[in-house]
PDB file of N, CA and C in Angstrom:
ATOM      1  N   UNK A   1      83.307  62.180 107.239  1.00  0.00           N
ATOM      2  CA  UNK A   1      84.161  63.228 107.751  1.00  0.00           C
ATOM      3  C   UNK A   1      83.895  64.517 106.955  1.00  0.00           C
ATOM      4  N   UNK A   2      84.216  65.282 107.712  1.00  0.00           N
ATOM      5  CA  UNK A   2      83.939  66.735 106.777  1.00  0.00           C
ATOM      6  C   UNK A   2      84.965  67.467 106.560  1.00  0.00           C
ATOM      7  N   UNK A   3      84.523  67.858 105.401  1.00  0.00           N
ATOM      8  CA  UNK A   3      86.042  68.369 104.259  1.00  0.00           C
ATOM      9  C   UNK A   3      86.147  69.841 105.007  1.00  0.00           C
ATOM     10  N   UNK A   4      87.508  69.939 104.441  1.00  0.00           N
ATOM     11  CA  UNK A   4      87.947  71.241 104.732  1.00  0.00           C
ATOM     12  C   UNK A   4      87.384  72.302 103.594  1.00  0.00           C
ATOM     13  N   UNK A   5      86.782  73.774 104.067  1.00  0.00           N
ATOM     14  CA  UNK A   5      86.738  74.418 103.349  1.00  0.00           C
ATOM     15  C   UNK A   5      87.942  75.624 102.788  1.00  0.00           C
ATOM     16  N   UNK A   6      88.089  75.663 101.416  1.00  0.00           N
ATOM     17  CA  UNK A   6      89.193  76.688 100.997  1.00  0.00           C
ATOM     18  C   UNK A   6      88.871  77.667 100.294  1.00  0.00           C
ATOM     19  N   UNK A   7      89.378  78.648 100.913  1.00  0.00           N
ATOM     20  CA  UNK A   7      88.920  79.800 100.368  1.00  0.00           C
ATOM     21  C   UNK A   7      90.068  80.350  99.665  1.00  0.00           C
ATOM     22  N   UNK A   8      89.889  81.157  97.945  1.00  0.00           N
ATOM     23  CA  UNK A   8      90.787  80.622  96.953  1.00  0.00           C
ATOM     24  C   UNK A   8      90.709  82.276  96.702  1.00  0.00           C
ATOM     25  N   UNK A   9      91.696  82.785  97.192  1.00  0.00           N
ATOM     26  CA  UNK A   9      92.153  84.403  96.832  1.00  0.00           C
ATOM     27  C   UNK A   9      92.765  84.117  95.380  1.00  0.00           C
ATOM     28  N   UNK A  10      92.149  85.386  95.026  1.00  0.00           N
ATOM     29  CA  UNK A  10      93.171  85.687  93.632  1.00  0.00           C
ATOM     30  C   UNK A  10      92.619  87.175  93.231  1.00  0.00           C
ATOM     31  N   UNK A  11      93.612  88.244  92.688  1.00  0.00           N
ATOM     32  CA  UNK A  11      93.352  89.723  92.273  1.00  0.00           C
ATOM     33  C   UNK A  11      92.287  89.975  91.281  1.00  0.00           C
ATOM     34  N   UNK A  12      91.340  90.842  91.725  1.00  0.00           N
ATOM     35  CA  UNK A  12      90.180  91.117  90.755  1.00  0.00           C
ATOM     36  C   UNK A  12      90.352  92.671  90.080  1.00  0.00           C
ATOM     37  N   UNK A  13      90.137  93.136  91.438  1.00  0.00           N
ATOM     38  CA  UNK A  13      89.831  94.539  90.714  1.00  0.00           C
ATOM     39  C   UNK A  13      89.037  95.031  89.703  1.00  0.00           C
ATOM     40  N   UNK A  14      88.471  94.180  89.401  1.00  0.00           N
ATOM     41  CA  UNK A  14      87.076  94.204  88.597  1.00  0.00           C
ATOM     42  C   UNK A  14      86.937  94.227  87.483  1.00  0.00           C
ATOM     43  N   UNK A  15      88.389  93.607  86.917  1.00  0.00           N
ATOM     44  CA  UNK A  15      88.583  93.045  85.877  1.00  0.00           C
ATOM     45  C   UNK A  15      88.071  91.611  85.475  1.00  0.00           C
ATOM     46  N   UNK A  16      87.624  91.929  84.219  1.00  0.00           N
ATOM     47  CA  UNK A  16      86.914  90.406  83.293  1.00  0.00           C
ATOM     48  C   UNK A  16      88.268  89.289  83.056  1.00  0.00           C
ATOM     49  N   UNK A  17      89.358  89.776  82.755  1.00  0.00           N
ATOM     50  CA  UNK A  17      90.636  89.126  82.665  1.00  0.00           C
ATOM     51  C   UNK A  17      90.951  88.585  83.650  1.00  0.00           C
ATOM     52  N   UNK A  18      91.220  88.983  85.063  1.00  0.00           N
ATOM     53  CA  UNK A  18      91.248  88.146  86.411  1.00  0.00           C
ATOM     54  C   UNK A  18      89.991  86.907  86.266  1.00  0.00           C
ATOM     55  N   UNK A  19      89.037  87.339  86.341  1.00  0.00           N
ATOM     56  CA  UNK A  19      88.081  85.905  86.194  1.00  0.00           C
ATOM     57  C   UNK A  19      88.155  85.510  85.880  1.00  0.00           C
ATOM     58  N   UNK A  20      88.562  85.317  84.359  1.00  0.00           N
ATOM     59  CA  UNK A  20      88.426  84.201  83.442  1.00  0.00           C
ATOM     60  C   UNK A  20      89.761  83.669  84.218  1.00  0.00           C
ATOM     61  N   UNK A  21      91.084  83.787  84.396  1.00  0.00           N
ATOM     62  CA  UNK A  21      92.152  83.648  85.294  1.00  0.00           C
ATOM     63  C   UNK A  21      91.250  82.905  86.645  1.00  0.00           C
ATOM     64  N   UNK A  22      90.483  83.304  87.668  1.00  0.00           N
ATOM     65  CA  UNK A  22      89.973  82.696  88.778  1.00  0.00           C
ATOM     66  C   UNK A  22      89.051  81.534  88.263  1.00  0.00           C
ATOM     67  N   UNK A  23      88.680  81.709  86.768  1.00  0.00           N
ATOM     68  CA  UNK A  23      87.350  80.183  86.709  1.00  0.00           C
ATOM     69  C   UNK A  23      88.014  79.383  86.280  1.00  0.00           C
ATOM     70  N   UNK A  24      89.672  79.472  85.624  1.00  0.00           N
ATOM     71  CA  UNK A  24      89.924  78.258  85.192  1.00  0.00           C
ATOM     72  C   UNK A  24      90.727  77.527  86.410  1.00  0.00           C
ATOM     73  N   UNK A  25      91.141  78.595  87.528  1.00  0.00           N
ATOM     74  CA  UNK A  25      91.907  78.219  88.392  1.00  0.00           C
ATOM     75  C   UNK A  25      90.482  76.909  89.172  1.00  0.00           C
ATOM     76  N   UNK A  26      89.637  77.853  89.723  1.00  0.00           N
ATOM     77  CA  UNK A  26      88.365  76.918  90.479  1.00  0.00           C
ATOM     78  C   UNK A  26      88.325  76.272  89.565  1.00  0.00           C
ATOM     79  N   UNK A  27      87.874  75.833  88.286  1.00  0.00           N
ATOM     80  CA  UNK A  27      87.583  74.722  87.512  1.00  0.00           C
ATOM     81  C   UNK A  27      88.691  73.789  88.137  1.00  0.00           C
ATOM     82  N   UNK A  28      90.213  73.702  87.933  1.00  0.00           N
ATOM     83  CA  UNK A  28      91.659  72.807  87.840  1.00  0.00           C
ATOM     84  C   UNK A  28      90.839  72.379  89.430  1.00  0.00           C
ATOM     85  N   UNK A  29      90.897  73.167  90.988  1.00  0.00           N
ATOM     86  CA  UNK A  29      90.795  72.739  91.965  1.00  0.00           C
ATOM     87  C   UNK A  29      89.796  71.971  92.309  1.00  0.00           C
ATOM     88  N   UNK A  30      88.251  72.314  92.026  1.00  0.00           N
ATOM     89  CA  UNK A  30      87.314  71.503  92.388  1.00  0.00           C
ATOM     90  C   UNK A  30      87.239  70.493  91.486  1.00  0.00           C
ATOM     91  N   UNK A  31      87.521  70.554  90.730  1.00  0.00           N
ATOM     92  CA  UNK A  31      87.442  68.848  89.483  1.00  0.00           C
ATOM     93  C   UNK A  31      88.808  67.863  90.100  1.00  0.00           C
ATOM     94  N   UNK A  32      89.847  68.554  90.237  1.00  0.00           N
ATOM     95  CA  UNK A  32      90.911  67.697  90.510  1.00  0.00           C
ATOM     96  C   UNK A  32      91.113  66.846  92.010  1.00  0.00           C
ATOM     97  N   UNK A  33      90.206  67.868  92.887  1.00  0.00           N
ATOM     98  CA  UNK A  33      90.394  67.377  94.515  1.00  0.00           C
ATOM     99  C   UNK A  33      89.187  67.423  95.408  1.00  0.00           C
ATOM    100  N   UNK A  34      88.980  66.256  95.045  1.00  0.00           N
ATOM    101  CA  UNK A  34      87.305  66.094  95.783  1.00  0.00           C
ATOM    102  C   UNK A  34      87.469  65.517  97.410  1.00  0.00           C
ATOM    103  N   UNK A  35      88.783  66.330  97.919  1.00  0.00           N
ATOM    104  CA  UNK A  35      89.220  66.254  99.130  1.00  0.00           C
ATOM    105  C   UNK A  35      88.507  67.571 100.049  1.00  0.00           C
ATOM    106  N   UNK A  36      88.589  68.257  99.250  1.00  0.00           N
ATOM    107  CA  UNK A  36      88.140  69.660  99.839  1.00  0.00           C
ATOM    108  C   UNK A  36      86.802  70.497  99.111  1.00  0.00           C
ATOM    109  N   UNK A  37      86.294  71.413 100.098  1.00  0.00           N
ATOM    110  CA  UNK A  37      85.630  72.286  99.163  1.00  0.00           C
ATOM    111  C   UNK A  37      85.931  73.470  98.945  1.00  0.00           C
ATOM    112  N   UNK A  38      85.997  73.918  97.517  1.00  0.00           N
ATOM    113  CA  UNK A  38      86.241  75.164  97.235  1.00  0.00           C
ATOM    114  C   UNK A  38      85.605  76.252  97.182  1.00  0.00           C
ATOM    115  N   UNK A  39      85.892  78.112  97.742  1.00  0.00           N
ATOM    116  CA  UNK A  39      84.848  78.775  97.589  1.00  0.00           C
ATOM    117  C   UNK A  39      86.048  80.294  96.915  1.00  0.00           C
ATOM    118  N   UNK A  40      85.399  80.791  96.355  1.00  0.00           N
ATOM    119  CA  UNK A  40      85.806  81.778  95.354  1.00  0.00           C
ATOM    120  C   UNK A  40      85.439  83.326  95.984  1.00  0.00           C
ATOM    121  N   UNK A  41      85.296  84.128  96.624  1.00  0.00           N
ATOM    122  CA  UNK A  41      84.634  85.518  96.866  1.00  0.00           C
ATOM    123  C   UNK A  41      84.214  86.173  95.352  1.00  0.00           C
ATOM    124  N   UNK A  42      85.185  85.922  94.528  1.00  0.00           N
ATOM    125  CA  UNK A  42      84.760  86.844  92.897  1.00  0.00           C
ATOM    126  C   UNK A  42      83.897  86.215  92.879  1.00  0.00           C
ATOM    127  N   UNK A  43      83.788  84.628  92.966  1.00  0.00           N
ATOM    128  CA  UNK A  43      82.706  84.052  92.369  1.00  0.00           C
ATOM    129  C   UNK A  43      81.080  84.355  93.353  1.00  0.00           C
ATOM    130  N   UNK A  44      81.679  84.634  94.618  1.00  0.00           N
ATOM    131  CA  UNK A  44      80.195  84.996  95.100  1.00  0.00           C
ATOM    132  C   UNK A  44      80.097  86.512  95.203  1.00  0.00           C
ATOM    133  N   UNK A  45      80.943  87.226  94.795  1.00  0.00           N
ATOM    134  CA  UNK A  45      80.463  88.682  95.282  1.00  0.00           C
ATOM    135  C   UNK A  45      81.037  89.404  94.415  1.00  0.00           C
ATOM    136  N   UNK A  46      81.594  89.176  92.822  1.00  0.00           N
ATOM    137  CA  UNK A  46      82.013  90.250  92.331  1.00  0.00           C
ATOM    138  C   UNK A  46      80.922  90.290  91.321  1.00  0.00           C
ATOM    139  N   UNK A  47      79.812  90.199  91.262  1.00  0.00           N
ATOM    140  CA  UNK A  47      78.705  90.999  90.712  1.00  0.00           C
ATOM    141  C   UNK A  47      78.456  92.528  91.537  1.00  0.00           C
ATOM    142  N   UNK A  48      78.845  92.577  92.472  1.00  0.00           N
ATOM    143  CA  UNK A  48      78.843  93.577  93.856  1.00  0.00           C
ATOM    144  C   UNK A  48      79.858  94.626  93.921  1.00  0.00           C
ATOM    145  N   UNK A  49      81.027  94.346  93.311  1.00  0.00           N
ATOM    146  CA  UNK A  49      82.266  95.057  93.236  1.00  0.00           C
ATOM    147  C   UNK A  49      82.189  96.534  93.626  1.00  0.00           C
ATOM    148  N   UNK A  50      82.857  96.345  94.448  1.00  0.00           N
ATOM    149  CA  UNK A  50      82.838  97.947  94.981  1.00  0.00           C
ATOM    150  C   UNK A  50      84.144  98.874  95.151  1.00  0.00           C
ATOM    151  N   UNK A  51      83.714  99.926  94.770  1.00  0.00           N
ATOM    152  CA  UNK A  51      85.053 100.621  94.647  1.00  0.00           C
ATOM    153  C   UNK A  51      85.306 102.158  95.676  1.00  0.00           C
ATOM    154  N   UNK A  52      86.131 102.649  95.567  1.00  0.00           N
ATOM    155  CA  UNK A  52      86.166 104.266  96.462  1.00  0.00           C
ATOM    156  C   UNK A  52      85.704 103.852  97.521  1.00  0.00           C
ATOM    157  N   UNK A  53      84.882 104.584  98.132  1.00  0.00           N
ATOM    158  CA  UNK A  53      85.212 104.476  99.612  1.00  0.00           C
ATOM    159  C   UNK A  53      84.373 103.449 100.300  1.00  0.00           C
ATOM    160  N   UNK A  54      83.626 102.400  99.307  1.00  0.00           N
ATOM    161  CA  UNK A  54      83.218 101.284  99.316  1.00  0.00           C
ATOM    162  C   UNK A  54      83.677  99.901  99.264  1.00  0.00           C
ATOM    163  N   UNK A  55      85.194  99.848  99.166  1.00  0.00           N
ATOM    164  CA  UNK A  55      85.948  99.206  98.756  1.00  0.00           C
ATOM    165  C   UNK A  55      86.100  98.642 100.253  1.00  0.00           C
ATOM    166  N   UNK A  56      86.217  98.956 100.952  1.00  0.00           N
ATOM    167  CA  UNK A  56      86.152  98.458 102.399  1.00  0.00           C
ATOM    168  C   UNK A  56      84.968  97.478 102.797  1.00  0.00           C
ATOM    169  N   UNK A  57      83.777  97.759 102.520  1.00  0.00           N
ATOM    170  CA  UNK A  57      82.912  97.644 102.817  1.00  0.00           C
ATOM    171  C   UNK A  57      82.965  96.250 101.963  1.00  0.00           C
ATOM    172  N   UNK A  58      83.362  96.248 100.596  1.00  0.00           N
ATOM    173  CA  UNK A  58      83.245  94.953 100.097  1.00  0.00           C
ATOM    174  C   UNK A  58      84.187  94.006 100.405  1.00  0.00           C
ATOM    175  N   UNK A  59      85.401  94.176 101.063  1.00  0.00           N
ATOM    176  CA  UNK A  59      86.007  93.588 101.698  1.00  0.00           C
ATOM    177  C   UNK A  59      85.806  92.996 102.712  1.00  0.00           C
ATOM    178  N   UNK A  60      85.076  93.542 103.675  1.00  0.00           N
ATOM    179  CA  UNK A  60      84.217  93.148 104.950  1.00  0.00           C
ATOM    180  C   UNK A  60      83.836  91.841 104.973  1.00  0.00           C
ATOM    181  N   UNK A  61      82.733  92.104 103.343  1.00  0.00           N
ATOM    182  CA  UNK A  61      82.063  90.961 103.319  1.00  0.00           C
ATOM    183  C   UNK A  61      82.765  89.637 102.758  1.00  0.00           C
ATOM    184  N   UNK A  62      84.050  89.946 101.987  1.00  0.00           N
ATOM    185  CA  UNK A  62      84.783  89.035 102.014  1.00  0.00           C
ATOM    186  C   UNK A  62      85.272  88.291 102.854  1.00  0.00           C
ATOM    187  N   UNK A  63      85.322  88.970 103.639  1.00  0.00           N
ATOM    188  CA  UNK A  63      86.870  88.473 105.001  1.00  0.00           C
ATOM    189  C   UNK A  63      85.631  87.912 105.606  1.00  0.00           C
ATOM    190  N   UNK A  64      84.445  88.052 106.159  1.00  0.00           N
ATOM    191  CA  UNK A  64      82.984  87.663 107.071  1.00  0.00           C
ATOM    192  C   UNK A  64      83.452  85.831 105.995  1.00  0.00           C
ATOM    193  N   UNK A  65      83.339  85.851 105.098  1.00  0.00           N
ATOM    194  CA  UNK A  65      83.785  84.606 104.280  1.00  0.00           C
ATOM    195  C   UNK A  65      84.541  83.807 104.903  1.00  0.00           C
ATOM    196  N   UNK A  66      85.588  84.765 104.516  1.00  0.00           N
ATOM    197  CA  UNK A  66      86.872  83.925 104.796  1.00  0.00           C
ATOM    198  C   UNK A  66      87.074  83.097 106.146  1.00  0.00           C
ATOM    199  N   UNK A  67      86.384  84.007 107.259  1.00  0.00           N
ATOM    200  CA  UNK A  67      86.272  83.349 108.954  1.00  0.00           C
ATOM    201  C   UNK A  67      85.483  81.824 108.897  1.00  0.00           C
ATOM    202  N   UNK A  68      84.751  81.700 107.898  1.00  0.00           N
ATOM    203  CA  UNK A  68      83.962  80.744 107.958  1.00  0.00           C
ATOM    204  C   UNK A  68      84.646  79.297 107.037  1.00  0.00           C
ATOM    205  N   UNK A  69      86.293  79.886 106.639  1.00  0.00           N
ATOM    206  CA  UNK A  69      87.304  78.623 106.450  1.00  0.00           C
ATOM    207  C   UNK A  69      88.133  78.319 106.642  1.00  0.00           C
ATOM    208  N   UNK A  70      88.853  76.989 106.696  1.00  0.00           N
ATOM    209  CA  UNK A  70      89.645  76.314 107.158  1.00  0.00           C
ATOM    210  C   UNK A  70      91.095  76.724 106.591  1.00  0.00           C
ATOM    211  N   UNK A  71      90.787  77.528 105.411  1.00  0.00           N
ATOM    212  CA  UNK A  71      92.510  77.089 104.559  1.00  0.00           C
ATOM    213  C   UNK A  71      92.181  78.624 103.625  1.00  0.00           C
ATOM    214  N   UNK A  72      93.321  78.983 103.149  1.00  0.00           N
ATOM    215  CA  UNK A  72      93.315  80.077 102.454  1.00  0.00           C
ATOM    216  C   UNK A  72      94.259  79.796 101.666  1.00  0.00           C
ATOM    217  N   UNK A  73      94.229  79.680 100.520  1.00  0.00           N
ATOM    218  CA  UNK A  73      95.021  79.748  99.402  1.00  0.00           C
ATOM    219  C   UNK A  73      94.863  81.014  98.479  1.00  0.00           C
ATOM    220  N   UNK A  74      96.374  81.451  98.249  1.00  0.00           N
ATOM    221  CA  UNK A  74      96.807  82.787  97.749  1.00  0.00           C
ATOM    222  C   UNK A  74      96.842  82.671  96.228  1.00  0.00           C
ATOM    223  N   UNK A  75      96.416  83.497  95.263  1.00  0.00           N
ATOM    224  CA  UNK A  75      96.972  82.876  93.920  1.00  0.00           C
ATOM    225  C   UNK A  75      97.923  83.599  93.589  1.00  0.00           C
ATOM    226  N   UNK A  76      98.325  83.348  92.419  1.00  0.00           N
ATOM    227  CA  UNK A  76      99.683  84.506  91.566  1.00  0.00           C
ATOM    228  C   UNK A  76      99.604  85.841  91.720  1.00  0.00           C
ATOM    229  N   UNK A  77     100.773  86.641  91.991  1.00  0.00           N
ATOM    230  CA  UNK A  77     100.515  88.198  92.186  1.00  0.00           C
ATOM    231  C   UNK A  77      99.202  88.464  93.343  1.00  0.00           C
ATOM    232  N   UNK A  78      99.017  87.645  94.252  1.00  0.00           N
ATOM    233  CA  UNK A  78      98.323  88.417  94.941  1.00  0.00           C
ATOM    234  C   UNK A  78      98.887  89.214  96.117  1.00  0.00           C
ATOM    235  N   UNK A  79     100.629  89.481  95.902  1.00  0.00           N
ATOM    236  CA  UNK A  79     101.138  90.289  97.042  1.00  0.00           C
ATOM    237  C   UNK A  79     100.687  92.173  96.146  1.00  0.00           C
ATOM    238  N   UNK A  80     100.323  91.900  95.123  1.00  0.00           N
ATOM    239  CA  UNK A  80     100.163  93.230  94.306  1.00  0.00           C
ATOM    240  C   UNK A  80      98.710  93.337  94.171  1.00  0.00           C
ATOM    241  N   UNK A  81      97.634  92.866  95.096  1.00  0.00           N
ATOM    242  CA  UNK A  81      96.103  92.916  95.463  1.00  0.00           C
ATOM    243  C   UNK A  81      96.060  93.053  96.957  1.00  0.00           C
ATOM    244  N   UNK A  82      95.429  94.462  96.907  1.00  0.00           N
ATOM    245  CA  UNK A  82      94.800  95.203  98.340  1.00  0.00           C
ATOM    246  C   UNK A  82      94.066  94.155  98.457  1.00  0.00           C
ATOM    247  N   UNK A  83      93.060  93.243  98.530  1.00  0.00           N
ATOM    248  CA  UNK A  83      91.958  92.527  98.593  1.00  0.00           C
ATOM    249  C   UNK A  83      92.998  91.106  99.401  1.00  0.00           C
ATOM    250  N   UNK A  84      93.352  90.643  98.212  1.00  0.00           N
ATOM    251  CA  UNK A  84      94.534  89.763  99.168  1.00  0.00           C
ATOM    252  C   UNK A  84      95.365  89.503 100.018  1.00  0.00           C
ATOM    253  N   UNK A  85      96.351  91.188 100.541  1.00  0.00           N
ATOM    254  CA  UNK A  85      96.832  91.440 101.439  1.00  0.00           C
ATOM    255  C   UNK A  85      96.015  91.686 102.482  1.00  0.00           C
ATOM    256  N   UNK A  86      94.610  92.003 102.495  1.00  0.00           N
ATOM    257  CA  UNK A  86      93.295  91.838 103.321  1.00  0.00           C
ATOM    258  C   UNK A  86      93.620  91.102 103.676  1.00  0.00           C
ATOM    259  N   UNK A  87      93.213  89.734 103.022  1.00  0.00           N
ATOM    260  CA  UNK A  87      92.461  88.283 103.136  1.00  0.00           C
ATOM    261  C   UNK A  87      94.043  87.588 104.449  1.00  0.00           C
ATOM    262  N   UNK A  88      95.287  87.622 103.389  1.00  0.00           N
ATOM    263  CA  UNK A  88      95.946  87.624 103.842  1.00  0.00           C
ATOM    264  C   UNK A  88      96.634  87.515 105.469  1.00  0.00           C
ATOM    265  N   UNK A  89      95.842  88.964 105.391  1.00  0.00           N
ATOM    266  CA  UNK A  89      96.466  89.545 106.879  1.00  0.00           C
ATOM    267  C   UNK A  89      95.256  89.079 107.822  1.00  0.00           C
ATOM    268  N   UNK A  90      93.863  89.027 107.637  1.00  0.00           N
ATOM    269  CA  UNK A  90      93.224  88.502 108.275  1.00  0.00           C
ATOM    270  C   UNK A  90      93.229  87.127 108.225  1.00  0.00           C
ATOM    271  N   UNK A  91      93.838  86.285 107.483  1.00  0.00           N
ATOM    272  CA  UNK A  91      94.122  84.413 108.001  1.00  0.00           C
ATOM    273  C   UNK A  91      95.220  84.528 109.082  1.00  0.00           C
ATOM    274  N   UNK A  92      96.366  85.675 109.115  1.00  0.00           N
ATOM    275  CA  UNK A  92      97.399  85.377 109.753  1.00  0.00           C
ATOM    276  C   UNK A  92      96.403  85.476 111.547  1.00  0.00           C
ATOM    277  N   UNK A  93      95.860  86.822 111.190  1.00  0.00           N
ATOM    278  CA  UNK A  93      95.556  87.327 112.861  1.00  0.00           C
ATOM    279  C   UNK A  93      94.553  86.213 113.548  1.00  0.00           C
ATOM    280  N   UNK A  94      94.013  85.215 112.126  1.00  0.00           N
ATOM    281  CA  UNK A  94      92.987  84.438 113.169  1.00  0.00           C
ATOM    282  C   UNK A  94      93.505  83.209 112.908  1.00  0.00           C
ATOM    283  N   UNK A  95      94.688  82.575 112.406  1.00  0.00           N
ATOM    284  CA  UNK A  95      95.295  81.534 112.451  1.00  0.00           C
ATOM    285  C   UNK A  95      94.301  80.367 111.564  1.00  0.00           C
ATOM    286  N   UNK A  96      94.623  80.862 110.276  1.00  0.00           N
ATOM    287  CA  UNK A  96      93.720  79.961 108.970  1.00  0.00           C
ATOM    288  C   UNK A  96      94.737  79.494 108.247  1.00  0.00           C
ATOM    289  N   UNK A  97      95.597  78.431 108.189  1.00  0.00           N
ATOM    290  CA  UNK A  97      96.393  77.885 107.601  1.00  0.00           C
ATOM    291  C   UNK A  97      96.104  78.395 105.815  1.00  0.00           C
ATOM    292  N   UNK A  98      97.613  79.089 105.635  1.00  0.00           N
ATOM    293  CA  UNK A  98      97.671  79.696 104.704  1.00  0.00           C
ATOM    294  C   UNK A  98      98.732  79.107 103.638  1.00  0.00           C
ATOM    295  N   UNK A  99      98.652  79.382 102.246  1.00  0.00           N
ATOM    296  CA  UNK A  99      99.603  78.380 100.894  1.00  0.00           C
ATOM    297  C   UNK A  99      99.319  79.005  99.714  1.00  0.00           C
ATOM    298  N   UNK A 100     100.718  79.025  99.170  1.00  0.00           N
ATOM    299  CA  UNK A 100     100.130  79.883  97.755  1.00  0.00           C
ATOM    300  C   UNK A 100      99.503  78.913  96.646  1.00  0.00           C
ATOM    301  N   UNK A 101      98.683  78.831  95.739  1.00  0.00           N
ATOM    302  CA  UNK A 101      98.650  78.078  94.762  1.00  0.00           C
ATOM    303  C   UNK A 101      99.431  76.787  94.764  1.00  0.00           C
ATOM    304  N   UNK A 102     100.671  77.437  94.250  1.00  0.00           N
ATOM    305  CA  UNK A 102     101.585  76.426  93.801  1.00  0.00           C
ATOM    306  C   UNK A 102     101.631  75.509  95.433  1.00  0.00           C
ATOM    307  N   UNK A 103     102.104  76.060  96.315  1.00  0.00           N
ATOM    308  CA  UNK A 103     101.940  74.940  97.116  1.00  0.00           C
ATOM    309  C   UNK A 103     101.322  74.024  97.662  1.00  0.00           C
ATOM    310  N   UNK A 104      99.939  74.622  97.259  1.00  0.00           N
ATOM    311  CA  UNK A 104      98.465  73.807  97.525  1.00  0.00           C
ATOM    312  C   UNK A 104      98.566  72.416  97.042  1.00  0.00           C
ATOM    313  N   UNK A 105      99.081  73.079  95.465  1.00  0.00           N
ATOM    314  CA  UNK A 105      98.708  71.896  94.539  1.00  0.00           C
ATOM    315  C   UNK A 105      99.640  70.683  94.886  1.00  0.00           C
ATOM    316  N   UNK A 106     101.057  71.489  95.193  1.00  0.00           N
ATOM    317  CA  UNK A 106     102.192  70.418  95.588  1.00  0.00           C
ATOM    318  C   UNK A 106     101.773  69.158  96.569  1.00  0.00           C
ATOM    319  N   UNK A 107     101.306  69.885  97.293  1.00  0.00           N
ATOM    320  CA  UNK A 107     100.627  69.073  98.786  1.00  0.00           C
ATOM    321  C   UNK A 107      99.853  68.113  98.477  1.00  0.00           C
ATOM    322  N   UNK A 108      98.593  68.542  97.603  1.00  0.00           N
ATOM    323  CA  UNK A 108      97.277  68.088  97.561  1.00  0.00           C
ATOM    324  C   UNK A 108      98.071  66.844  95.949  1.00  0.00           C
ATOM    325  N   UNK A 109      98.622  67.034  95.188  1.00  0.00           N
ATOM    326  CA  UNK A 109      99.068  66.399  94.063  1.00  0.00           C
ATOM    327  C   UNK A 109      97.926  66.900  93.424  1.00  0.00           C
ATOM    328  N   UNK A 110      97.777  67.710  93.114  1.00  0.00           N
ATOM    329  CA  UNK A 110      96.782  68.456  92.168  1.00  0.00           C
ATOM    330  C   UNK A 110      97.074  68.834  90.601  1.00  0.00           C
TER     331      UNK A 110
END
């Protein structure tokens, strides 16, 4: 059977402090739940980080991501990340079953 893919929002802004925050989060999920697969956008595209009037543009390529999964999980404070309220608003309009962190884990017993 084939796993669901999750795509694992959390605030960057192109901060080194958010990552280390997003690798320990992906570390806890993919080690703990070999139910699903996990995918990160920082982890594939914030070598890319784009800002000013590019900031769209790197979003794009996020959300082009995000269409290609099953589940969207929100992390902490991401109602205070433009990037997340993106991600966000594009799971609602295309109907991608959406959960914050904490409830993921509740579900999954993570």
């Amino acid at each position: 059977m084939k796993k669901k893919l999750v795509y694992v929002a959390h605030p960057f802004g192109g901060k080194e402090s958010n990552r280390k925050k997003i690798d320990v989060i992906m570390g806890d999920l993919v080690l703990n739940d070999t139910s699903h697969d996990y995918i990160s956008p920082i982890h594939n595209f914030g070598y890319v980080y784009l800002t000013g009037d590019d900031y769209q543009r790197g979003l794009d390529i996020c959300l082009s991501l995000l269409g290609h999964c099953d589940i969207l999980v929100l992390c902490p404070d991401w109602e205070s990340s433009r990037g997340c309220n993106g991600e966000f608003e594009f799971a609602k309009k295309h109907s991608i079953s959406t959960f914050t962190l904490s409830e993921w884990k509740a579900l999954n017993r993570i």
